[in-house]
N, C-alpha and C. Protein backbone atom coordinates (compact mmCIF):
# COMPACT_ATOMS: atom_id res chain seq x y z
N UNK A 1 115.74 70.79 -9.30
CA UNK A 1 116.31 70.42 -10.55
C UNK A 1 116.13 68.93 -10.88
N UNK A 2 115.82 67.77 -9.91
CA UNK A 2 116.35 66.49 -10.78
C UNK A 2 114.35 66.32 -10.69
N UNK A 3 113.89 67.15 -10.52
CA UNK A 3 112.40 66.54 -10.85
C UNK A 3 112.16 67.36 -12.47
N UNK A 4 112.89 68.19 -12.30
CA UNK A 4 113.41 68.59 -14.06
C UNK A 4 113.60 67.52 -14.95
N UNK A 5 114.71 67.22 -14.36
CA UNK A 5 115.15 66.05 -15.23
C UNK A 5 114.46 64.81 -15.45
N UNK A 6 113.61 64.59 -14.34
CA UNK A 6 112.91 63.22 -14.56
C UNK A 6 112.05 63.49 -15.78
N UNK A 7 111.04 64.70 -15.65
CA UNK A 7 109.89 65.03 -16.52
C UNK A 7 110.53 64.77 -17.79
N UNK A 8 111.66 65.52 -18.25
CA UNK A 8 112.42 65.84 -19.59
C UNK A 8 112.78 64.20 -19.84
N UNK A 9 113.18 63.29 -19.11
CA UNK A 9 113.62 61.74 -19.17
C UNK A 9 111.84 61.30 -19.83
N UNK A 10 111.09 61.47 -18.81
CA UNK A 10 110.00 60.66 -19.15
C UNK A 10 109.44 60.87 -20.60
N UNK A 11 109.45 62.11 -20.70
CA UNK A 11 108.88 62.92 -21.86
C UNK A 11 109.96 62.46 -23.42
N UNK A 12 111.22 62.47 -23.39
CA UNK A 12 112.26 61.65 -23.92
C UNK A 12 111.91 60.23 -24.32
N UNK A 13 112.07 59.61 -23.85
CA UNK A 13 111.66 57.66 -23.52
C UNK A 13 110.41 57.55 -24.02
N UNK A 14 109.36 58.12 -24.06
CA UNK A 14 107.79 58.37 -24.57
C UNK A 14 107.27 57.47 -23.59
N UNK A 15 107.63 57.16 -22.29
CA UNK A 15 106.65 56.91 -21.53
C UNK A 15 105.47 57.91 -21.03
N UNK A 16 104.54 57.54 -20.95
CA UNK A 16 103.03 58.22 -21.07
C UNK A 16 102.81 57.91 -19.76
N UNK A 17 102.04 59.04 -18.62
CA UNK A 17 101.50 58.47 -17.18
C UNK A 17 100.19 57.97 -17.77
N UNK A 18 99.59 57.06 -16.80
CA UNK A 18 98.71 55.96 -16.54
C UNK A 18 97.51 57.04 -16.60
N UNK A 19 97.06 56.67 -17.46
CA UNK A 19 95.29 57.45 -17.20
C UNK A 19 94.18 57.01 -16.06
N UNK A 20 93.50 57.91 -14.99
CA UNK A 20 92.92 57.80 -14.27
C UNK A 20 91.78 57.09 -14.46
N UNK A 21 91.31 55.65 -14.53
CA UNK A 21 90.00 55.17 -14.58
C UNK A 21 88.87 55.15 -13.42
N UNK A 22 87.81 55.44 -14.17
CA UNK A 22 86.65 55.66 -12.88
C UNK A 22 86.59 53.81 -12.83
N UNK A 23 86.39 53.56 -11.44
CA UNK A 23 85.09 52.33 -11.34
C UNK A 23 84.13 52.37 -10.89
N UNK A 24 83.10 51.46 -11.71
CA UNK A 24 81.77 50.75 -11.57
C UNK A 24 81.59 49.80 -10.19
N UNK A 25 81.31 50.01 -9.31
CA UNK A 25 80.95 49.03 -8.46
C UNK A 25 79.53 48.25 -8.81
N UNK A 26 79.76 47.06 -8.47
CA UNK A 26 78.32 46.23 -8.29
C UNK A 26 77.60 46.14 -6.86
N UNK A 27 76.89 46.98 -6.84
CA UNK A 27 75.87 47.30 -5.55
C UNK A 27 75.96 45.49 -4.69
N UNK A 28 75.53 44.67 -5.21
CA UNK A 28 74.93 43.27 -5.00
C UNK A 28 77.07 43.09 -3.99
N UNK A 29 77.79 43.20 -5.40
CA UNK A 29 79.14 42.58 -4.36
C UNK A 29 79.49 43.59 -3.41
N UNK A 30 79.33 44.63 -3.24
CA UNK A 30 78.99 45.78 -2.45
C UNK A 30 78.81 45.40 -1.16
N UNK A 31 77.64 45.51 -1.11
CA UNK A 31 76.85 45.15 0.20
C UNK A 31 77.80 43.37 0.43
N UNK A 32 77.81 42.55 -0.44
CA UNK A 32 78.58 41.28 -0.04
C UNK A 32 79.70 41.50 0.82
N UNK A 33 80.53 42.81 0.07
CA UNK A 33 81.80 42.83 0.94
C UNK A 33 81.97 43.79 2.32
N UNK A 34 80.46 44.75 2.35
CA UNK A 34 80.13 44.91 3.66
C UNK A 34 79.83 44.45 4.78
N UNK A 35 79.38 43.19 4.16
CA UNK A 35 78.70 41.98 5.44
C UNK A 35 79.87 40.91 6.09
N UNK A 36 81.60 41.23 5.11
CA UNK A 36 82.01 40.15 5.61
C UNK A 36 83.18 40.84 6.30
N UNK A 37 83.22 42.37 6.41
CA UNK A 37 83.66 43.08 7.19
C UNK A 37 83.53 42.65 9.07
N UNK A 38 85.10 42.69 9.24
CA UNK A 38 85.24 42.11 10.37
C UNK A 38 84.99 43.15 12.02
N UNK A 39 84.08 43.01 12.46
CA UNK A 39 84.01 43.83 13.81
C UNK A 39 85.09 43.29 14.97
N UNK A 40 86.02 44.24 15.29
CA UNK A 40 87.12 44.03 16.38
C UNK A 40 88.40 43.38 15.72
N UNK A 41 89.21 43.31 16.44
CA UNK A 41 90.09 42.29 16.20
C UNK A 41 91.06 43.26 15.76
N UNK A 42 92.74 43.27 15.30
CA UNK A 42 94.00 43.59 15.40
C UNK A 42 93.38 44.85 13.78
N UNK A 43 93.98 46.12 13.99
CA UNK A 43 93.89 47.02 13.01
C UNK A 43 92.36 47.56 12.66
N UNK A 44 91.32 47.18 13.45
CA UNK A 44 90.11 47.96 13.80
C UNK A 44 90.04 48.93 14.30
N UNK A 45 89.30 50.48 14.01
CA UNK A 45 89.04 51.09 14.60
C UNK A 45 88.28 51.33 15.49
N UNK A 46 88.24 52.13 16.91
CA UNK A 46 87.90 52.32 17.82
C UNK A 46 87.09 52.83 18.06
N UNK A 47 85.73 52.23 19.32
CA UNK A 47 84.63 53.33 19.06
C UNK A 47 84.85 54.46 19.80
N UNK A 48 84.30 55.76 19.27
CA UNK A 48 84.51 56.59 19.58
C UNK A 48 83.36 57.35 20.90
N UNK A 49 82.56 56.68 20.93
CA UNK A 49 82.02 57.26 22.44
C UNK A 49 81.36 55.76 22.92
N UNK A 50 81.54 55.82 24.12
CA UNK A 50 81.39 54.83 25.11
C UNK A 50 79.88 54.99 25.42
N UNK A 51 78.89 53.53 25.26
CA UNK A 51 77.60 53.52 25.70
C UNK A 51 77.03 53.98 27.02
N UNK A 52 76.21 54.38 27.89
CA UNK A 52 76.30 54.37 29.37
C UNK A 52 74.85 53.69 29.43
N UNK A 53 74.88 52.86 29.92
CA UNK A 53 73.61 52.42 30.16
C UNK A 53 73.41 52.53 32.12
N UNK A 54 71.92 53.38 31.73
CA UNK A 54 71.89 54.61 33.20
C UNK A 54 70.80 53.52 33.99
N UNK A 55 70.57 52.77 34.99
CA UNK A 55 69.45 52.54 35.67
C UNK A 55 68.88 53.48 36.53
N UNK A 56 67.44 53.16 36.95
CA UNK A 56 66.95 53.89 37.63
C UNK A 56 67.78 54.09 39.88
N UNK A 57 68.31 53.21 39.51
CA UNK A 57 68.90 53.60 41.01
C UNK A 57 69.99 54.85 40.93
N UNK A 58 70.68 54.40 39.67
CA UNK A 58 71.97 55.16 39.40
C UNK A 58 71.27 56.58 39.54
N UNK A 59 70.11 57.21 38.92
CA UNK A 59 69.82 58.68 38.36
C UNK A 59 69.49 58.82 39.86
N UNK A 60 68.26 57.90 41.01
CA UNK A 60 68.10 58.34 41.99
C UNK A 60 69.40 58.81 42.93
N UNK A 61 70.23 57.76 42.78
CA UNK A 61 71.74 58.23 43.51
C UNK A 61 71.82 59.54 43.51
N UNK A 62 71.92 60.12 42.33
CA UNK A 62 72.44 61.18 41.55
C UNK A 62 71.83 62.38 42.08
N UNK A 63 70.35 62.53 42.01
CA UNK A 63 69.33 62.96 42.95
C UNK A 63 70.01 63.36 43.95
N UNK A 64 69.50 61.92 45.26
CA UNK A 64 70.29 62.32 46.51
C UNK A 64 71.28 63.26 47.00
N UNK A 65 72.22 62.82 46.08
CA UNK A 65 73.67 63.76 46.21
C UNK A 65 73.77 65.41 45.61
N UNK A 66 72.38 65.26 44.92
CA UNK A 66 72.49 66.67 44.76
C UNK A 66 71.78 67.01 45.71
N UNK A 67 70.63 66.81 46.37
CA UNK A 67 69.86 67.07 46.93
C UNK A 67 70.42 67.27 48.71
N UNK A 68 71.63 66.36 48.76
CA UNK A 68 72.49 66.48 49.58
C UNK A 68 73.09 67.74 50.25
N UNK A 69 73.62 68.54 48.42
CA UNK A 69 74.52 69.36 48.68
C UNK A 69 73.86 71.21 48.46
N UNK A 70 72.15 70.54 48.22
CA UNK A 70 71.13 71.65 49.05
C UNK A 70 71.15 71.80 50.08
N UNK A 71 71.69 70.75 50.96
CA UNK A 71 71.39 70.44 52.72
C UNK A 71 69.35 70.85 52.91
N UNK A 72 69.05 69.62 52.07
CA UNK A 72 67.81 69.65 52.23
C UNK A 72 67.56 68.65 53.85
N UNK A 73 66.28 68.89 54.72
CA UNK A 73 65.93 68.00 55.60
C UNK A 73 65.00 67.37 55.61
N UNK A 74 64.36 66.41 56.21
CA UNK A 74 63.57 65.54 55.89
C UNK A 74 62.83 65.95 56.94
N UNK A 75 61.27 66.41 56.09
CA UNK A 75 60.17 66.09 56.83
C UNK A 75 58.98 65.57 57.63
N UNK A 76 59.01 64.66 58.45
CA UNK A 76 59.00 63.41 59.09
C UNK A 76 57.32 64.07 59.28
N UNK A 77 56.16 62.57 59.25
CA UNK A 77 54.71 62.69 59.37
C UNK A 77 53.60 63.27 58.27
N UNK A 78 53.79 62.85 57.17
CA UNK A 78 53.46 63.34 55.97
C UNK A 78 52.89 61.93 55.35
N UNK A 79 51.93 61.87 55.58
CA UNK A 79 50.83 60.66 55.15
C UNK A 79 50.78 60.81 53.66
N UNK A 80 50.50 61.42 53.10
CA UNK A 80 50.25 61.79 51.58
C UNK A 80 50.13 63.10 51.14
N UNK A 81 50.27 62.97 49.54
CA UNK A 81 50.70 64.02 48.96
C UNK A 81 49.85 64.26 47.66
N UNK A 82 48.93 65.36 47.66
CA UNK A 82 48.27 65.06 46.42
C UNK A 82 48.62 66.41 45.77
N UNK A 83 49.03 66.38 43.98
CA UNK A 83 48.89 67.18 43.38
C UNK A 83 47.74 67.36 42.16
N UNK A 84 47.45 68.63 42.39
CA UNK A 84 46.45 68.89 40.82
C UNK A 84 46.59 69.27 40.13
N UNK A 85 46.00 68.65 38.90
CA UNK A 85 46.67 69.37 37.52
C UNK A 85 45.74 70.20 37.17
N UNK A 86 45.60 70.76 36.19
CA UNK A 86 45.17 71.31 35.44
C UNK A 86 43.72 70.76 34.83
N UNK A 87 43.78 69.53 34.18
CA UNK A 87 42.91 68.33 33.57
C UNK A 87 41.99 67.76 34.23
N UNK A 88 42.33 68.01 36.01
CA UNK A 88 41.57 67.62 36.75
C UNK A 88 42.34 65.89 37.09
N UNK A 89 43.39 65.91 36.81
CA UNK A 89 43.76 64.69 37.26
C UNK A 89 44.79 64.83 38.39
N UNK A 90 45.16 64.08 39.30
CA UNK A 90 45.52 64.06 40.88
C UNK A 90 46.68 63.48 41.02
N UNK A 91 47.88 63.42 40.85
CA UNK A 91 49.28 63.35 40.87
C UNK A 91 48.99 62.51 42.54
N UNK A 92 49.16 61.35 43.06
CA UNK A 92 48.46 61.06 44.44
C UNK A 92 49.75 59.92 44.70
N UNK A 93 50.26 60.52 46.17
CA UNK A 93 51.71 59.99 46.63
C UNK A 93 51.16 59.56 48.04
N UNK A 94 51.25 58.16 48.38
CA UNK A 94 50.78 57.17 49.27
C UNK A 94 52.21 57.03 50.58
N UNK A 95 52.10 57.58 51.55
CA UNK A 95 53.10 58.06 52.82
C UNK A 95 54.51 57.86 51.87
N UNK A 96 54.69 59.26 51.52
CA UNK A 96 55.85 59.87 50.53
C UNK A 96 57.19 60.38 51.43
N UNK A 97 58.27 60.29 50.98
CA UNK A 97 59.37 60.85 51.61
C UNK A 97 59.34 62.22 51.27
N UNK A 98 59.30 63.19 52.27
CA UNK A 98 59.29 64.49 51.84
C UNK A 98 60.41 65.30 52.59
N UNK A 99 61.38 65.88 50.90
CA UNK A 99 62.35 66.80 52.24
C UNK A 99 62.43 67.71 51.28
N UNK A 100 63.01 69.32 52.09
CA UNK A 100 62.80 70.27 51.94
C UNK A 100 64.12 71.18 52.42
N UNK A 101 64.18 72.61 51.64
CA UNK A 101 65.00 73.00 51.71
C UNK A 101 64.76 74.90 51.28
N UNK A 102 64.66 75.40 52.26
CA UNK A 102 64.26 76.51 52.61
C UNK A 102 64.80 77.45 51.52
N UNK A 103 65.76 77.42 52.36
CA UNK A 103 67.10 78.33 51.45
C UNK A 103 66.88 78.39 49.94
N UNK A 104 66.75 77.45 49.30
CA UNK A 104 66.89 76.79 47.98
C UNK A 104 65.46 76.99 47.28
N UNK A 105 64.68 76.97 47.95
CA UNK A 105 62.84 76.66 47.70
C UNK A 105 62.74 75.68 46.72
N UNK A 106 63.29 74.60 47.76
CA UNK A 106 63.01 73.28 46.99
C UNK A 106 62.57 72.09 47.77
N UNK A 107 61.77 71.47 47.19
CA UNK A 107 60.99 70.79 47.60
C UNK A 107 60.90 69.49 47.09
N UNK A 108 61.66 68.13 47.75
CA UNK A 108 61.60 66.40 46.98
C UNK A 108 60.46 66.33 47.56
N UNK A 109 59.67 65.23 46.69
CA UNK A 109 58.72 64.19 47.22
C UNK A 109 59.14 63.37 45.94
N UNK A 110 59.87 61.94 46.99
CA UNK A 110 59.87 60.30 46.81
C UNK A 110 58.83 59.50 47.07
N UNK A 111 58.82 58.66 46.27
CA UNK A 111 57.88 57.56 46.45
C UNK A 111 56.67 57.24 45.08
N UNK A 112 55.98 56.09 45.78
CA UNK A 112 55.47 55.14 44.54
C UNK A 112 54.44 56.54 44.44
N UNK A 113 53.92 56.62 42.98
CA UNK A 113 52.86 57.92 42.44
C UNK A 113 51.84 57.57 41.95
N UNK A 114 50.72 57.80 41.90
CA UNK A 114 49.87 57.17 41.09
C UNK A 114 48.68 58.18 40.54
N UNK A 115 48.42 58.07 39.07
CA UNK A 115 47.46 59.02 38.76
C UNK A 115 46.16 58.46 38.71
N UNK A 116 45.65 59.81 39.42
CA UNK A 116 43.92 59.09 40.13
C UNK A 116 42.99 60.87 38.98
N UNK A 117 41.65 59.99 39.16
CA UNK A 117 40.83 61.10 38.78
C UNK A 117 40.33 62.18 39.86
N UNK A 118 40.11 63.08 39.78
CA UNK A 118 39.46 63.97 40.90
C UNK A 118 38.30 63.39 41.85
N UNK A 119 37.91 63.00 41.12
CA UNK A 119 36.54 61.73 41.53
C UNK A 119 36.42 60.81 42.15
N UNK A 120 37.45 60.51 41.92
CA UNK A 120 37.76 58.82 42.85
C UNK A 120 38.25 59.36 44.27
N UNK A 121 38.82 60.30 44.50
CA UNK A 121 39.10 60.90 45.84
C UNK A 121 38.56 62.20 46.25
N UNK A 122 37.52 62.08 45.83
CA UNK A 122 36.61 63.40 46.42
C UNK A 122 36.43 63.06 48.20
N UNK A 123 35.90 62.37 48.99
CA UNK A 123 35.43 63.24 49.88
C UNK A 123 36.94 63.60 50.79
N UNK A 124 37.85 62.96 50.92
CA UNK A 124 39.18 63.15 51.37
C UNK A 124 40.21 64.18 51.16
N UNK A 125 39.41 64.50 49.89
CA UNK A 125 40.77 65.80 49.24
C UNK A 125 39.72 67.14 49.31
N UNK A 126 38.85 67.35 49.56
CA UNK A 126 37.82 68.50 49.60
C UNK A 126 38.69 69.49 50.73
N UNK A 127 39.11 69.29 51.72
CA UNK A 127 39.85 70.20 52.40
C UNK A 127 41.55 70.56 51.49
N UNK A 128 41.26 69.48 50.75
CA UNK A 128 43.25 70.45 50.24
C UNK A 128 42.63 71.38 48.25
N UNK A 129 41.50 71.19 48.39
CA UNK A 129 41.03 71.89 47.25
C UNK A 129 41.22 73.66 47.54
N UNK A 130 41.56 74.71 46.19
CA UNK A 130 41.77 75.86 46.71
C UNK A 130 40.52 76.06 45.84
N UNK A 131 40.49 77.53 45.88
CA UNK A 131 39.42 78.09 45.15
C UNK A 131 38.91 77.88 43.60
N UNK A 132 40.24 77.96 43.08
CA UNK A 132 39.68 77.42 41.60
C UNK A 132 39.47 76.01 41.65
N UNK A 133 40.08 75.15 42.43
CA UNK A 133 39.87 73.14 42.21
C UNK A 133 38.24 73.42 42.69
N UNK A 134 37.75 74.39 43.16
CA UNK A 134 36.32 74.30 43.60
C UNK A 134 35.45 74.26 42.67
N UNK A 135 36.20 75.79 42.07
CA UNK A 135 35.03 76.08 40.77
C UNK A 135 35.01 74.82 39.86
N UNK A 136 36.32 74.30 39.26
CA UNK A 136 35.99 73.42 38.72
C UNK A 136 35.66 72.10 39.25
N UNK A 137 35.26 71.56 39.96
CA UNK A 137 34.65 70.59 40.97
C UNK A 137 32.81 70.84 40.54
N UNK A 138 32.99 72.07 40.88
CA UNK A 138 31.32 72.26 40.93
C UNK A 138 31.01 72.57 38.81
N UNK A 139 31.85 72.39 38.43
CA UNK A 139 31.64 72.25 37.07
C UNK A 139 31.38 70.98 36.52
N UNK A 140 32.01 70.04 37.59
CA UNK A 140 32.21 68.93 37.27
C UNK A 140 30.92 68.14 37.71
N UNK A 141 30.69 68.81 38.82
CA UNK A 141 29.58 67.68 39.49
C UNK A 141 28.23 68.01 38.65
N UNK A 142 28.35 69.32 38.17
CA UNK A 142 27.01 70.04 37.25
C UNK A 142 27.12 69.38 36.12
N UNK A 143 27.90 69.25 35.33
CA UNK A 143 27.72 68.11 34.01
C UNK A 143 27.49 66.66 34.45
N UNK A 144 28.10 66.25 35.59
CA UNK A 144 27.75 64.83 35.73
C UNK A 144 26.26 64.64 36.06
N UNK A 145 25.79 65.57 37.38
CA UNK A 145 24.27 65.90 37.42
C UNK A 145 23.40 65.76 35.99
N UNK A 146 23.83 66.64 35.21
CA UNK A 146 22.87 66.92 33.95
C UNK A 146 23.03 65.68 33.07
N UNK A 147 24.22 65.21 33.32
CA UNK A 147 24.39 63.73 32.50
C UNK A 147 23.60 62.80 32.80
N UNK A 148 23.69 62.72 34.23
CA UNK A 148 23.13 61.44 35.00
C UNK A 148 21.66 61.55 35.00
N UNK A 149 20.80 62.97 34.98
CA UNK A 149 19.10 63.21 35.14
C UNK A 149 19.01 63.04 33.81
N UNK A 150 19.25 63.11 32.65
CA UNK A 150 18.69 62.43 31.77
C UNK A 150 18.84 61.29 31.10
N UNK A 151 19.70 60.53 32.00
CA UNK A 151 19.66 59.17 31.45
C UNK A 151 18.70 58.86 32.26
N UNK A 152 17.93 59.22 33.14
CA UNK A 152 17.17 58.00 34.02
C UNK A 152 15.78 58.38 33.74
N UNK A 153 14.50 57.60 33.52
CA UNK A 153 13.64 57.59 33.08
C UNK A 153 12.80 58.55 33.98
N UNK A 154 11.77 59.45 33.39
CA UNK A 154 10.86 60.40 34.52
C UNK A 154 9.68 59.29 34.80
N UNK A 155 9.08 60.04 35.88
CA UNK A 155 7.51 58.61 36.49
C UNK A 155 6.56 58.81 35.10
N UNK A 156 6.80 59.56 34.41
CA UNK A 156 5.62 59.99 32.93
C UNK A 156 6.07 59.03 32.13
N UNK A 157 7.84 58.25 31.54
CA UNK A 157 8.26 57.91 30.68
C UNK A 157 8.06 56.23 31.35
N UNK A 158 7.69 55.57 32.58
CA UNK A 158 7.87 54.43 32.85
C UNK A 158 6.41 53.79 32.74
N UNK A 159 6.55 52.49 31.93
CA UNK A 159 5.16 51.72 31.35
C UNK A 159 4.38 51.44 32.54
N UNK A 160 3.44 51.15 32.36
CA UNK A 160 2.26 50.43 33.49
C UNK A 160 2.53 48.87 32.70
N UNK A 161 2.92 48.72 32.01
CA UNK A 161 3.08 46.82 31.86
C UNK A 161 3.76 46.42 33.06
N UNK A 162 3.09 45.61 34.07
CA UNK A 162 3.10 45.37 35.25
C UNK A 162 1.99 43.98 34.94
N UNK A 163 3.16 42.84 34.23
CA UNK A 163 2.11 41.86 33.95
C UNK A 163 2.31 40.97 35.33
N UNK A 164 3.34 40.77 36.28
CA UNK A 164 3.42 40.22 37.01
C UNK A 164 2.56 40.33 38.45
N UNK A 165 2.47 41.60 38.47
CA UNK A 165 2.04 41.98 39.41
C UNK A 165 0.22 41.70 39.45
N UNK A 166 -0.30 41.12 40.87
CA UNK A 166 -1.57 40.97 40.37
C UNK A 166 -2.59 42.49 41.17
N UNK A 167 -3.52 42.76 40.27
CA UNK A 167 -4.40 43.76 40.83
C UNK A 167 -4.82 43.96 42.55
N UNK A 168 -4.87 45.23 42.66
CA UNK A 168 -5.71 44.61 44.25
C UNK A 168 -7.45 44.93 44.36
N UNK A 169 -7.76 43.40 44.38
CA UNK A 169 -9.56 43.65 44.38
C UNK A 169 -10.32 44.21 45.86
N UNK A 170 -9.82 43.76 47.06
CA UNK A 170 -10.31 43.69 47.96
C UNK A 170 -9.79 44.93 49.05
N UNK A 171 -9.95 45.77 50.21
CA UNK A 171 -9.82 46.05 50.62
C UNK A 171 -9.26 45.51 52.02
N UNK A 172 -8.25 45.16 52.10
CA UNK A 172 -7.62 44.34 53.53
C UNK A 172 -7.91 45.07 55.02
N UNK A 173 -7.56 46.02 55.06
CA UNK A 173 -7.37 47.15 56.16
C UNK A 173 -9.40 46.55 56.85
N UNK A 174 -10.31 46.61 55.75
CA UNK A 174 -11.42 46.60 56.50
C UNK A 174 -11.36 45.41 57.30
N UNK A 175 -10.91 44.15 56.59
CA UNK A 175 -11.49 42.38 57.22
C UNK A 175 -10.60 42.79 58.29
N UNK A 176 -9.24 43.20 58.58
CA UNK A 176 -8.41 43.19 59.54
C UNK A 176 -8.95 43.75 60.90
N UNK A 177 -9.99 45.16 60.42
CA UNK A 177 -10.47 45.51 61.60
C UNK A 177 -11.83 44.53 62.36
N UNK A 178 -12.10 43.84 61.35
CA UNK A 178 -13.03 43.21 61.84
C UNK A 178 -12.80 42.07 62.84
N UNK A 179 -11.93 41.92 62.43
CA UNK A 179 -10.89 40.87 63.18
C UNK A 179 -11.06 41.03 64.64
């Protein structure tokens, strides 16, 4: 009832409510009064997710402890480790930490990695090649073959300009026997 009465008062008195005006902002003071917006300080809001900045020891940690709770063991005498891809390029791990875990069929290898071409470690890796790293091996060496015989000149394609060289007039072998 007394919000009755107010309306019937207002409406009485000829007070009129306030008409809703749109505003115009000016883009230019806009952005002005964005820039002088204060970061931190008393009545700021809070950020809402916390940065983590991850290093590389932290994720290896992380590793470990899972790798831990495989009860993986460490395989001790493991000089290197080469993998092959696909591309023909060699995934190549220089005396790698290798541990293992049966149960799990899982398998770490740690350590510095480095990608090599098939090529650069041919005669060393020929025993860890399987049947297909063969075929394509011998694919490989057959294009390089066919590459390499026609870049090099045949005895038909090489000049006789041989200005340096002087003729031979005399027969040596005879004065020698005469000797």
């Amino acid at each position: 009832m007394p919000f009755l009465l107010a309306a019937i008062f207002v409406n009485l008195v000829g007070l009129k409510r306030p008409k809703k005006t749109h505003f115009t902002m000016n883009p230019e003071k806009l952005k002005q009064l964005q820039e002088q917006v204060r970061i931190g300080g008393k009545g700021t809001a809070r950020r809402k997710k916390k940065v983590v900045h991850r290093t590389a020891t932290t994720d290896g940690k992380k590793v470990q402890t899972t790798l831990k709770k495989l009860s993986v063991s460490n395989i001790p005498g493991i000089e290197e480790v080469n993998m092959i891809k696909e591309d023909g390029m060699v995934i190549h791990f220089n005396n790698p930490k290798v541990q293992a875990s049966l149960a799990a069929n899982t398998f770490a290898i740690t350590g510095q990695a480095e990608n090599k071409q098939i090529a650069e470690m041919l005669p060393g890796i020929l025993n860890q090649l399987g049947a297909e790293s063969l075929s394509s091996l011998k694919k490989l060496a057959s294009t390089v073959a066919g590459a390499g015989g026609s870049d090099r000149p045949s005895t038909e394609d090489i000049d006789d300009d041989d200005d340096g060289v002087p003729d031979l007039v005399e027969n040596f072998d005879e004065t020698s026997k005469g000797e």
